[in-house]
C-alpha atoms as a PDB file:
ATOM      1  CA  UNK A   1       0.000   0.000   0.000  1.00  0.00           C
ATOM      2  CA  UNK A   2       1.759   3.021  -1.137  1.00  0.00           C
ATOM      3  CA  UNK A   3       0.295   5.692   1.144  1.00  0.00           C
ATOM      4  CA  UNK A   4       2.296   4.133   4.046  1.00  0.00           C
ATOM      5  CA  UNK A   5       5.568   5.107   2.336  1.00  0.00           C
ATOM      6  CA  UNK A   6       5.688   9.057   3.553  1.00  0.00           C
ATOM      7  CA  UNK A   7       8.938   8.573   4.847  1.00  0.00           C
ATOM      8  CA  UNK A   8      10.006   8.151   1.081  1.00  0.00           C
ATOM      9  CA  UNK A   9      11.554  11.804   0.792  1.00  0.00           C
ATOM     10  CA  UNK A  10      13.811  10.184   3.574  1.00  0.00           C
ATOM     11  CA  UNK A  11      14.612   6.992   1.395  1.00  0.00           C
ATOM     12  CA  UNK A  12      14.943   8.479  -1.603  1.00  0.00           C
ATOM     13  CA  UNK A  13      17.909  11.008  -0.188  1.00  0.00           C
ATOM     14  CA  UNK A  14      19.530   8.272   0.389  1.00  0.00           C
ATOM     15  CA  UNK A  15      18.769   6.121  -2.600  1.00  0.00           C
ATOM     16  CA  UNK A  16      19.528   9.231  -4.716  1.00  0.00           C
ATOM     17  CA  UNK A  17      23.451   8.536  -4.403  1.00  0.00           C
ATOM     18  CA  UNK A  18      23.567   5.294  -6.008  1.00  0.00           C
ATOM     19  CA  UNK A  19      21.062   6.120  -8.387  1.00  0.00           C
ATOM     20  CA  UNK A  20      21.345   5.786 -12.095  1.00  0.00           C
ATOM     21  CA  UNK A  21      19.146   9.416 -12.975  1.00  0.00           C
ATOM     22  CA  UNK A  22      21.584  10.922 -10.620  1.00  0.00           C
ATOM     23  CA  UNK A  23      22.174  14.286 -12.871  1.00  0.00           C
ATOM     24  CA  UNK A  24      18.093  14.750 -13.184  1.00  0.00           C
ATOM     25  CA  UNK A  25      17.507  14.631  -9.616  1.00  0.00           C
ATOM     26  CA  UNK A  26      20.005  17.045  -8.993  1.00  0.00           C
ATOM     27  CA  UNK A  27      19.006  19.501 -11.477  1.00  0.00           C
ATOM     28  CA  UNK A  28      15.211  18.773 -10.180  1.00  0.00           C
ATOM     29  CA  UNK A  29      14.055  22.653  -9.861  1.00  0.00           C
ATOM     30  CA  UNK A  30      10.990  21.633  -7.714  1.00  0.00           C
ATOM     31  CA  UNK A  31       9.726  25.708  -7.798  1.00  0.00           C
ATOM     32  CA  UNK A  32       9.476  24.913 -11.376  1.00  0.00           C
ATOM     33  CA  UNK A  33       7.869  21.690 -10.501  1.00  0.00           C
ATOM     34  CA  UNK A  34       4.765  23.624  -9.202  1.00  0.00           C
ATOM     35  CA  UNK A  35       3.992  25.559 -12.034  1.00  0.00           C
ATOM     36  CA  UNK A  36       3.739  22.685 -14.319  1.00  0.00           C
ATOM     37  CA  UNK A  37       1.714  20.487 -12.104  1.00  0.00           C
ATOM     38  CA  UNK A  38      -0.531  23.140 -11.656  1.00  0.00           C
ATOM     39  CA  UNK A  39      -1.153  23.639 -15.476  1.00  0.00           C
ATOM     40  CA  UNK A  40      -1.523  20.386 -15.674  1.00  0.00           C
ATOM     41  CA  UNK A  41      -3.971  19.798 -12.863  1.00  0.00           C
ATOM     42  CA  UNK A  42      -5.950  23.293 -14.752  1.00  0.00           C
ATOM     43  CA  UNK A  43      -5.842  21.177 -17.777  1.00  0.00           C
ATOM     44  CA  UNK A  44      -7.752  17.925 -16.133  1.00  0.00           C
ATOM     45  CA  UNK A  45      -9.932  19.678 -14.373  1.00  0.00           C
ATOM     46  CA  UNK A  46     -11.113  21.667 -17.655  1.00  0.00           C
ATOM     47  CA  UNK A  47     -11.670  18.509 -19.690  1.00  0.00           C
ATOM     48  CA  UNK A  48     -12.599  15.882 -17.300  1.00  0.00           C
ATOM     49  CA  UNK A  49     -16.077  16.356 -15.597  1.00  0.00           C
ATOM     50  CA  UNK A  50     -17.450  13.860 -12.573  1.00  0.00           C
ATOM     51  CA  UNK A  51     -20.312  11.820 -14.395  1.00  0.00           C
ATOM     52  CA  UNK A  52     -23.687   9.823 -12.887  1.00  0.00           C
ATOM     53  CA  UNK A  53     -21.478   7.200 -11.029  1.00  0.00           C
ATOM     54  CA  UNK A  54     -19.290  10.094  -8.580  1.00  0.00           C
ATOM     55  CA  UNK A  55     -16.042   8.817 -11.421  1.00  0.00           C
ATOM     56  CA  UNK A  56     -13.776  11.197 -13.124  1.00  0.00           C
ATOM     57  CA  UNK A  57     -14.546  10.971 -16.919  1.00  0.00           C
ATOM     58  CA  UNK A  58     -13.691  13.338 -20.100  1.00  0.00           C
ATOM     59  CA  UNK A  59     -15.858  15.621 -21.485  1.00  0.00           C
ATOM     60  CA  UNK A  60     -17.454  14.275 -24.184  1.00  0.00           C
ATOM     61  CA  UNK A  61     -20.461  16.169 -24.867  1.00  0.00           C
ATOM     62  CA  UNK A  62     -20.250  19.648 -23.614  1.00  0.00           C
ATOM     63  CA  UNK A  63     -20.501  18.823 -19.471  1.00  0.00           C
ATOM     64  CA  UNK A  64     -19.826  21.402 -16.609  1.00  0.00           C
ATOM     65  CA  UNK A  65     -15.736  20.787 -16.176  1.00  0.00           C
ATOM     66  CA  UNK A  66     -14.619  19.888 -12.716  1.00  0.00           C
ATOM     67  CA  UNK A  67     -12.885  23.160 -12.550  1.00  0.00           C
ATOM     68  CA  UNK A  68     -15.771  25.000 -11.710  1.00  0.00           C
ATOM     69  CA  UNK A  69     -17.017  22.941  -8.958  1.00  0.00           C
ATOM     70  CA  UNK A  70     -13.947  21.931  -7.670  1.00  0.00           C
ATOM     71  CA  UNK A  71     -12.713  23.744  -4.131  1.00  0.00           C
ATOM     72  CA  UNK A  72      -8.609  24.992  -3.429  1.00  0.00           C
ATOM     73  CA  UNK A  73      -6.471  25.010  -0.951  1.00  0.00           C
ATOM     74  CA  UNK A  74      -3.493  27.051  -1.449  1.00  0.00           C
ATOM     75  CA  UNK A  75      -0.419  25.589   0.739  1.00  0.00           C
ATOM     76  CA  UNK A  76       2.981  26.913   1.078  1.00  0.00           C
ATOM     77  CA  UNK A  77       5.601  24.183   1.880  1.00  0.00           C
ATOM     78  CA  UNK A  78       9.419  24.758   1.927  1.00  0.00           C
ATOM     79  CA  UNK A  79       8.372  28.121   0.549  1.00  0.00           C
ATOM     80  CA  UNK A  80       6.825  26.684  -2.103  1.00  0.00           C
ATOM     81  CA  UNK A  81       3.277  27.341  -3.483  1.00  0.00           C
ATOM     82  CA  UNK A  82       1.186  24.227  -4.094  1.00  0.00           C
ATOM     83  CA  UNK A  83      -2.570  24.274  -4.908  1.00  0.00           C
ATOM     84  CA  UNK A  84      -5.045  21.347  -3.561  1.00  0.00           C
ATOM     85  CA  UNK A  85      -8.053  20.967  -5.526  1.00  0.00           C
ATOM     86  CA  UNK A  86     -10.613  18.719  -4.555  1.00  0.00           C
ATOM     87  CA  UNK A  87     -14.166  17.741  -5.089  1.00  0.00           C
ATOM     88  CA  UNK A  88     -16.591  17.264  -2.877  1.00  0.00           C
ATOM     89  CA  UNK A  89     -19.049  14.652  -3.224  1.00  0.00           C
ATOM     90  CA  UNK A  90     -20.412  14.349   0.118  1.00  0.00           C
ATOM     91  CA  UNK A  91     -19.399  15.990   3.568  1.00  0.00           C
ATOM     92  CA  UNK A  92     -20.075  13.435   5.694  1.00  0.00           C
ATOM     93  CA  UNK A  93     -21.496  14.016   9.188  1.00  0.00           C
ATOM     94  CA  UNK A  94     -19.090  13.123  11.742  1.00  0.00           C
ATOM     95  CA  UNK A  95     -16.023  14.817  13.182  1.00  0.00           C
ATOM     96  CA  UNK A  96     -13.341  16.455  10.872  1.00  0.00           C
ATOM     97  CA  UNK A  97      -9.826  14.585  11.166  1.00  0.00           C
ATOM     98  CA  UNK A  98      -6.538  16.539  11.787  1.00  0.00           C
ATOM     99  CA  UNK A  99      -3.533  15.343  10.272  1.00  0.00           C
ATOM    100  CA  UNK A 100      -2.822  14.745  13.561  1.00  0.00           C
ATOM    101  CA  UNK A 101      -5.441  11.500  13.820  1.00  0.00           C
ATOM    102  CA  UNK A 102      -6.357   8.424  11.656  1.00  0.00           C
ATOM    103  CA  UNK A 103      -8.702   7.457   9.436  1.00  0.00           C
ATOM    104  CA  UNK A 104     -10.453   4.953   8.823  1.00  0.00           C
ATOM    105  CA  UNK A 105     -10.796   5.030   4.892  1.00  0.00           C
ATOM    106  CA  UNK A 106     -11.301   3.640   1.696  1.00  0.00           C
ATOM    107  CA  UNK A 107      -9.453   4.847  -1.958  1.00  0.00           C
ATOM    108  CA  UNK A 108      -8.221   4.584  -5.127  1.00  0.00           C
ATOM    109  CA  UNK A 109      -5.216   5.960  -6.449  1.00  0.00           C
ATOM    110  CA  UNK A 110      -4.663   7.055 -10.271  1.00  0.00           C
ATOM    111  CA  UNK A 111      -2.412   8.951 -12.081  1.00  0.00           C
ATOM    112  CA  UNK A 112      -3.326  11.796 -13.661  1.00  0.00           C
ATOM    113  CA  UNK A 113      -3.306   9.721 -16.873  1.00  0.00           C
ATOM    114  CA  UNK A 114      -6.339   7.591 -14.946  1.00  0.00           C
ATOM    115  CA  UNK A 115      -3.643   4.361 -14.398  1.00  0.00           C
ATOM    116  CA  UNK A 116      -4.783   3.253 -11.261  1.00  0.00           C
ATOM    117  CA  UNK A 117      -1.782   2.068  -8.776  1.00  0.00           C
ATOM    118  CA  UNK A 118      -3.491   1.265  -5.854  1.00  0.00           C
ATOM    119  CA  UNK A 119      -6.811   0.753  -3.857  1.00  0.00           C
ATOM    120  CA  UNK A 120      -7.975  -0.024  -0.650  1.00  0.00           C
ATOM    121  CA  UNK A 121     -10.705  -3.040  -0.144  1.00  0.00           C
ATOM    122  CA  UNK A 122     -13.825  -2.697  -1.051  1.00  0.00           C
ATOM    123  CA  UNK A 123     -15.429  -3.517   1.878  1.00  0.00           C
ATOM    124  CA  UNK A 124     -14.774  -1.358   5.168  1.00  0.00           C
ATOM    125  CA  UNK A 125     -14.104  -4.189   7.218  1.00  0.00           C
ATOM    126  CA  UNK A 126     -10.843  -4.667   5.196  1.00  0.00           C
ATOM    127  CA  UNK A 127      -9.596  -0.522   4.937  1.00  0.00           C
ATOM    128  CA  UNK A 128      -6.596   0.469   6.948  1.00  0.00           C
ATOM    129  CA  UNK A 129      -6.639   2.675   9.373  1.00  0.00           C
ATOM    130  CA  UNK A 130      -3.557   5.297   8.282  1.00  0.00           C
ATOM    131  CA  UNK A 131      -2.066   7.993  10.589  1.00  0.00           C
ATOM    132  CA  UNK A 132      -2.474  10.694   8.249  1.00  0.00           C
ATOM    133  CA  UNK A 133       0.843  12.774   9.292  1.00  0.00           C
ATOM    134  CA  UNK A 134       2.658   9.607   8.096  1.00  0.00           C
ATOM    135  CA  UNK A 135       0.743  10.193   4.833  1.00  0.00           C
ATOM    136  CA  UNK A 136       1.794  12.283   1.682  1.00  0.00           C
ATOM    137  CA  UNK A 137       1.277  15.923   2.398  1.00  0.00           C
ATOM    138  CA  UNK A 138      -1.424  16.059  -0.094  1.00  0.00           C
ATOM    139  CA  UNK A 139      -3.895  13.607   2.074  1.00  0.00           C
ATOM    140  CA  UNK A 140      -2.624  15.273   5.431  1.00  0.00           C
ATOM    141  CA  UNK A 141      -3.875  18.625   4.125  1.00  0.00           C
ATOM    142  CA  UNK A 142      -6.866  17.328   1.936  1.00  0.00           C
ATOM    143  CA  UNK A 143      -8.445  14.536   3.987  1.00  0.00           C
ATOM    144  CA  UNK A 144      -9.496  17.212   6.450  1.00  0.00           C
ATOM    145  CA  UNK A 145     -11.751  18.449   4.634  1.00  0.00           C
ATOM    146  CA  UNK A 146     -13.921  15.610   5.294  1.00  0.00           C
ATOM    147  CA  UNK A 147     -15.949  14.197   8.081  1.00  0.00           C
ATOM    148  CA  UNK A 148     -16.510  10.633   9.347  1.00  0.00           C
ATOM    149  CA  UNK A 149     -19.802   8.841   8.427  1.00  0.00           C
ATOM    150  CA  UNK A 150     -22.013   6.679  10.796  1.00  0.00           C
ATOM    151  CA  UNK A 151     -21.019   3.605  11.555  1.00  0.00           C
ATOM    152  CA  UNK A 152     -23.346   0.597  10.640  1.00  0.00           C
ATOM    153  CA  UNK A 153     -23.362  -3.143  12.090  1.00  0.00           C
ATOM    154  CA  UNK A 154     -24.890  -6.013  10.303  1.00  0.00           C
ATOM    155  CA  UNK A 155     -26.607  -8.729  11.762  1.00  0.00           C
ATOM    156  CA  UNK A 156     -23.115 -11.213  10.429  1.00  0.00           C
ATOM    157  CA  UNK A 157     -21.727  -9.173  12.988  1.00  0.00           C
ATOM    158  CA  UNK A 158     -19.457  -6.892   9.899  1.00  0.00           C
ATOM    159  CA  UNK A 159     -20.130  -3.455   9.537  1.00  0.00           C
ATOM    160  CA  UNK A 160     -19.906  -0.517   7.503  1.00  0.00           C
ATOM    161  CA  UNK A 161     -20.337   3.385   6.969  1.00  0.00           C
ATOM    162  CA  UNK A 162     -23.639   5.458   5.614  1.00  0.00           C
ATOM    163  CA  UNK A 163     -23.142   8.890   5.389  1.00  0.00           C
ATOM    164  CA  UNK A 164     -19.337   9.197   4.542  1.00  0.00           C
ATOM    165  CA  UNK A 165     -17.319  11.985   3.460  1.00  0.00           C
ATOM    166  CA  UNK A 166     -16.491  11.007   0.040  1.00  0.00           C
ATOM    167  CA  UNK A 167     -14.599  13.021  -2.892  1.00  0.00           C
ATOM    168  CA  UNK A 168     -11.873  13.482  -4.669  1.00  0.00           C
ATOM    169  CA  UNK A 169      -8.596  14.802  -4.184  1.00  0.00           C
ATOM    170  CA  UNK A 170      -6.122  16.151  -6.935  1.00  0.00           C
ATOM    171  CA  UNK A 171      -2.577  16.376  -6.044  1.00  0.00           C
ATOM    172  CA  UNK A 172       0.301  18.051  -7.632  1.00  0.00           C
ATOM    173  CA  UNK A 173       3.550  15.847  -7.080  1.00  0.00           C
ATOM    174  CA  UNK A 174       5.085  18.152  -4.606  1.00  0.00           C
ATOM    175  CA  UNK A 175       2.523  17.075  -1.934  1.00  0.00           C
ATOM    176  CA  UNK A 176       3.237  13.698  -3.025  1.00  0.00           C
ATOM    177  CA  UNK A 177       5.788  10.993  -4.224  1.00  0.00           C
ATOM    178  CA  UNK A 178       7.881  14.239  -5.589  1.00  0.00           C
ATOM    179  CA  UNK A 179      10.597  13.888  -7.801  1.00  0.00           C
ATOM    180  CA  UNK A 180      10.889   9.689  -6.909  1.00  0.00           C
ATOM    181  CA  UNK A 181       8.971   6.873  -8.572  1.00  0.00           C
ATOM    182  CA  UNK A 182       7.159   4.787  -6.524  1.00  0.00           C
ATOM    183  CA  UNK A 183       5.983   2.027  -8.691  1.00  0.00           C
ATOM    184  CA  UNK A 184       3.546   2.871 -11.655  1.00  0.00           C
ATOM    185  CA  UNK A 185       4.393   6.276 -10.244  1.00  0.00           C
ATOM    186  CA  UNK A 186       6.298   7.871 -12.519  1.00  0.00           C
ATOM    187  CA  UNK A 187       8.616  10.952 -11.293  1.00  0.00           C
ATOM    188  CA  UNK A 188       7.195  14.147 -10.645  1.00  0.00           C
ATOM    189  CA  UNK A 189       3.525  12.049 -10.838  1.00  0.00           C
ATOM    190  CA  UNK A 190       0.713  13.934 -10.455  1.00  0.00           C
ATOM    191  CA  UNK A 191      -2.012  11.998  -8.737  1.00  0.00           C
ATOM    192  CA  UNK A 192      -5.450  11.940  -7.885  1.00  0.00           C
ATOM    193  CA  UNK A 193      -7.445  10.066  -4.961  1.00  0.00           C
ATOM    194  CA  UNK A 194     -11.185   8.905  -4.756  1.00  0.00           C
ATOM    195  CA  UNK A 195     -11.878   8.657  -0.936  1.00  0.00           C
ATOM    196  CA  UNK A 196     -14.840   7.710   1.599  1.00  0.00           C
ATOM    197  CA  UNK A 197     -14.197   8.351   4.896  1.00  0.00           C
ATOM    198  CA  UNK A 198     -15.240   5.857   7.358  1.00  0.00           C
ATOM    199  CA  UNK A 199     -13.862   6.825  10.649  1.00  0.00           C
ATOM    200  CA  UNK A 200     -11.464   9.072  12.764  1.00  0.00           C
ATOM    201  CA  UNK A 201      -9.623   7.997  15.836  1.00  0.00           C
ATOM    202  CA  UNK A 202      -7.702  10.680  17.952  1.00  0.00           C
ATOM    203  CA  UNK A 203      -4.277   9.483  18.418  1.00  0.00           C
ATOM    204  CA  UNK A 204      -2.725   9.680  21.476  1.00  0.00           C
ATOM    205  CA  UNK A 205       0.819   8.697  20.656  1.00  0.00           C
ATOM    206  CA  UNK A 206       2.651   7.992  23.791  1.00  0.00           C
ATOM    207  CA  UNK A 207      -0.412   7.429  25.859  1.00  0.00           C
ATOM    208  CA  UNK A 208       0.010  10.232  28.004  1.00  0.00           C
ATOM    209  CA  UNK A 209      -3.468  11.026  28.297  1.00  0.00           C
ATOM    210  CA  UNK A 210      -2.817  14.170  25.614  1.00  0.00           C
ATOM    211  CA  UNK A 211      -4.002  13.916  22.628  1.00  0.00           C
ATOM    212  CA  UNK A 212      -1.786  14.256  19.381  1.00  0.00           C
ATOM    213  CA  UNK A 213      -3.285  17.368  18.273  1.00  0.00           C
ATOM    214  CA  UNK A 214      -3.417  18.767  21.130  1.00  0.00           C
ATOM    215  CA  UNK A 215       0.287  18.087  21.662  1.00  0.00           C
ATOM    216  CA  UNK A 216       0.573  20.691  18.663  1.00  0.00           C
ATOM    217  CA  UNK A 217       1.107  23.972  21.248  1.00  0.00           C
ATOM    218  CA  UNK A 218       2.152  26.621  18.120  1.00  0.00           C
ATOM    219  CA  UNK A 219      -0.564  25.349  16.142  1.00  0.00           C
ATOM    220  CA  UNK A 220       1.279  24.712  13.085  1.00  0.00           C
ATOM    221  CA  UNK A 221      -0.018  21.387  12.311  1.00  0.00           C
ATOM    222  CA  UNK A 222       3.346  20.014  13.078  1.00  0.00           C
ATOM    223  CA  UNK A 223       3.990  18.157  15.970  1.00  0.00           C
ATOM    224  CA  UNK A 224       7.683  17.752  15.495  1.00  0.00           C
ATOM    225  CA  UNK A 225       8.347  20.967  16.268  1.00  0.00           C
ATOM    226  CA  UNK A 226       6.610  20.987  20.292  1.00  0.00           C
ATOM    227  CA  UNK A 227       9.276  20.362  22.475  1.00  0.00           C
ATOM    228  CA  UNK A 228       8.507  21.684  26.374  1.00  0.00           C
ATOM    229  CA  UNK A 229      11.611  20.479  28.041  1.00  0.00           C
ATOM    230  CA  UNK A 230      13.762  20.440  25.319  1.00  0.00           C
ATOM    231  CA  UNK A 231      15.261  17.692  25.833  1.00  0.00           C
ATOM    232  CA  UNK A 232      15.097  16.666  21.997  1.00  0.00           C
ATOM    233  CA  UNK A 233      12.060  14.811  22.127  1.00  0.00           C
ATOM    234  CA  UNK A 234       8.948  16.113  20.666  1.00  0.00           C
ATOM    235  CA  UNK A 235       6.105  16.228  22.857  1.00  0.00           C
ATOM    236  CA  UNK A 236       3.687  13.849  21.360  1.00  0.00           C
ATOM    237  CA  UNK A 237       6.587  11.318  21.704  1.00  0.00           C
ATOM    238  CA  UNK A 238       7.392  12.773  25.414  1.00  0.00           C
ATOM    239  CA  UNK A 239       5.193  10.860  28.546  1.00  0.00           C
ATOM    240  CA  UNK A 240       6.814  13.742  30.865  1.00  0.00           C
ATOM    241  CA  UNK A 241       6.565  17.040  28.702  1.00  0.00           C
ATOM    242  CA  UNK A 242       8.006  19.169  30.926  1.00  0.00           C
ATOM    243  CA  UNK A 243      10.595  17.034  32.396  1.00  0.00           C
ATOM    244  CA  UNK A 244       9.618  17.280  36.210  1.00  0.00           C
ATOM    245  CA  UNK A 245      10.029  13.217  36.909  1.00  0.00           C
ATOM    246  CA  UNK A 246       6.506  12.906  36.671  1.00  0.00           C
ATOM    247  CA  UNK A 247       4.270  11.524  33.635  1.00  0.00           C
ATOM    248  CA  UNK A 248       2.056  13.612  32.201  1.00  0.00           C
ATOM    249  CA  UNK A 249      -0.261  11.326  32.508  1.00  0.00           C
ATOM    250  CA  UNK A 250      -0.125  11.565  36.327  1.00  0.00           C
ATOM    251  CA  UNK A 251      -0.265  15.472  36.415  1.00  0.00           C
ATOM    252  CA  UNK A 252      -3.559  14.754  36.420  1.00  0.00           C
ATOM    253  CA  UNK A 253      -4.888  16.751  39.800  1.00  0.00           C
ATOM    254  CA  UNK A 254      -8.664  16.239  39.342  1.00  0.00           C
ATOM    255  CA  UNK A 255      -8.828  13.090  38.249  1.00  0.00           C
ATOM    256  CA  UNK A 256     -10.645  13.651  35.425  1.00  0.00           C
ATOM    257  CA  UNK A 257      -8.778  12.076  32.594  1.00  0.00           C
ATOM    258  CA  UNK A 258      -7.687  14.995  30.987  1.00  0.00           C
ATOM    259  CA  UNK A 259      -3.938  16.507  31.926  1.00  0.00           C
ATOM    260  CA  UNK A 260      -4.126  19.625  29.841  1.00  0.00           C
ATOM    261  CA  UNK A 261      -7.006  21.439  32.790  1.00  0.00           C
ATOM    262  CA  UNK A 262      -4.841  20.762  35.852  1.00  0.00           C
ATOM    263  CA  UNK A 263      -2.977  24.102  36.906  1.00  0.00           C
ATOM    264  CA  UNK A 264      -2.063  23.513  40.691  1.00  0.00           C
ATOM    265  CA  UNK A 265       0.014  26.822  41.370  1.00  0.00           C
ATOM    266  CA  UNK A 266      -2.348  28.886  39.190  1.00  0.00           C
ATOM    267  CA  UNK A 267       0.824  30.436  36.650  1.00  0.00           C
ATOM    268  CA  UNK A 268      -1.481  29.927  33.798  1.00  0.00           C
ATOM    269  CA  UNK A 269       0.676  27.101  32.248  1.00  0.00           C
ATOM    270  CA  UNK A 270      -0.809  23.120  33.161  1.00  0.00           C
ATOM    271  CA  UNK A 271       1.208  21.145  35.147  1.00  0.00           C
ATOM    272  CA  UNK A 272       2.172  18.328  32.667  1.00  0.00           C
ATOM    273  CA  UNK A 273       4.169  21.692  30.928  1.00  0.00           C
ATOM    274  CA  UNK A 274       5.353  23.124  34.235  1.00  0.00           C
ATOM    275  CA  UNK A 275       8.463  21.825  35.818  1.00  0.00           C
ATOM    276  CA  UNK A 276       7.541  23.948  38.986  1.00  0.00           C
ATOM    277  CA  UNK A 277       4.106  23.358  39.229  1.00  0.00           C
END
């Protein structure tokens, strides 16, 4: 399953030495990059159109172009402009993910030349549940957009989703597999997703009764960079934040499950961050 390989920007520095494109990667202008996957993204969404079945098809017979129906999400990324487009089929009625949660989820992956390269089950029961920051940028920023539908049991004891988010997402291949093949994937691949969101689940990392997303203090979206004690560990990986000798999950004053409320000497700052508390 491809979408498990985010750490691929990682693999592919390394891989990149012993590689036999060596002098294109290096000369990869990924600025440059941008532009052309977003003319080329402009150019699929003006002759491709979503028909009776919720599937990408080509205009054929004068039908309204995805481009005007489509929604955008401008992202800057290593100071690099990106646009997201996406199409929403259905909103779903559940909770919005963060990037910092997973999904339950079921998709198809294409190219932009409609080669598919990889799917999900058909059948909930079988559809991973992904941690979407260990996703390709693309999903991290676009699956968001979503909601979680209801979930359904059967009397086989299986169940299911009504009511998902469902859509599609386009992706330009700087919020993707970049300038490295993976697979059909050619380089620089432009990609696009069909998705149905099942379920979210809010991921509490290291268990320290602090949510993921919560461990995000600067509100970036990036969890990496929340480090209390600085002591080189970020604080979603961290089960004593502020380095006091005491888990976080035992700064818990009132008992009520939930660290982040507990501020015993009143400074403002919760205990689980307060090494003097």
């Amino acid at each position: 399953m491809k979408l498990k390989y985010f750490l691929y920007f990682l693999l592919a520095t390394a891989f990149i030495s012993c590689s036999d494109d060596d002098d294109d990667k290096d000369t990869h202008d990924p600025v440059a990059q941008a532009l052309i996957d977003d003319d080329i993204l402009v150019k699929f969404l003006q002759s491709h159109f979503i028909n009776e079945d919720k599937r990408v098809d080509t205009i054929m017979n004068g039908e309204i172009p995805l481009l005007d129906y489509v929604d955008i999400e401008d992202i800057t990324l290593n100071d690099i402009k990106y646009k997201l487009y996406y199409y929403t089929d259905f909103e779903g009625v559940g909770e919005n993910p963060t990037r910092n949660d997973s999904v339950h989820i079921g998709y198809q992956g294409f190219t932009i030349d409609s080669i598919m390269f990889d799917q999900s089950s058909e059948h909930p029961p079988a559809w991973p549940w992904l941690v979407l920051k260990n996703t390709i940028v693309g999903w991290q920023y676009g699956i968001p957009h979503f909601k979680e539908g209801e979930l359904v049991e059967y009397p086989d004891e299986s169940f299911g989703y009504e009511n998902t988010g469902k859509g599609v997402l386009f992706i330009p291949s700087g919020l993707a597999y970049g300038n490295f093949s993976q697979g059909s994937i050619p380089q620089n691949g432009v990609l696009y997703f069909y998705i149905g969101l099942g379920a979210v689940n809010i991921v509490d990392t290291d268990s320290d009764g602090v949510p993921d997303k919560v461990e995000d203090l600067n509100n970036n979206n990036d969890v990496l960079d929340d480090d209390t004690d600085e002591d080189g560990i970020p604080n979603y990986l961290d089960r004593d934040d502020d380095n006091d000798d005491k888990l976080t999950i035992d700064e818990d004053a009132n008992g009520d499950g939930d660290p982040t409320n507990d501020d015993t000497d009143g400074d403002g700052i919760p205990d689980y961050l307060d090494a003097d508390s």
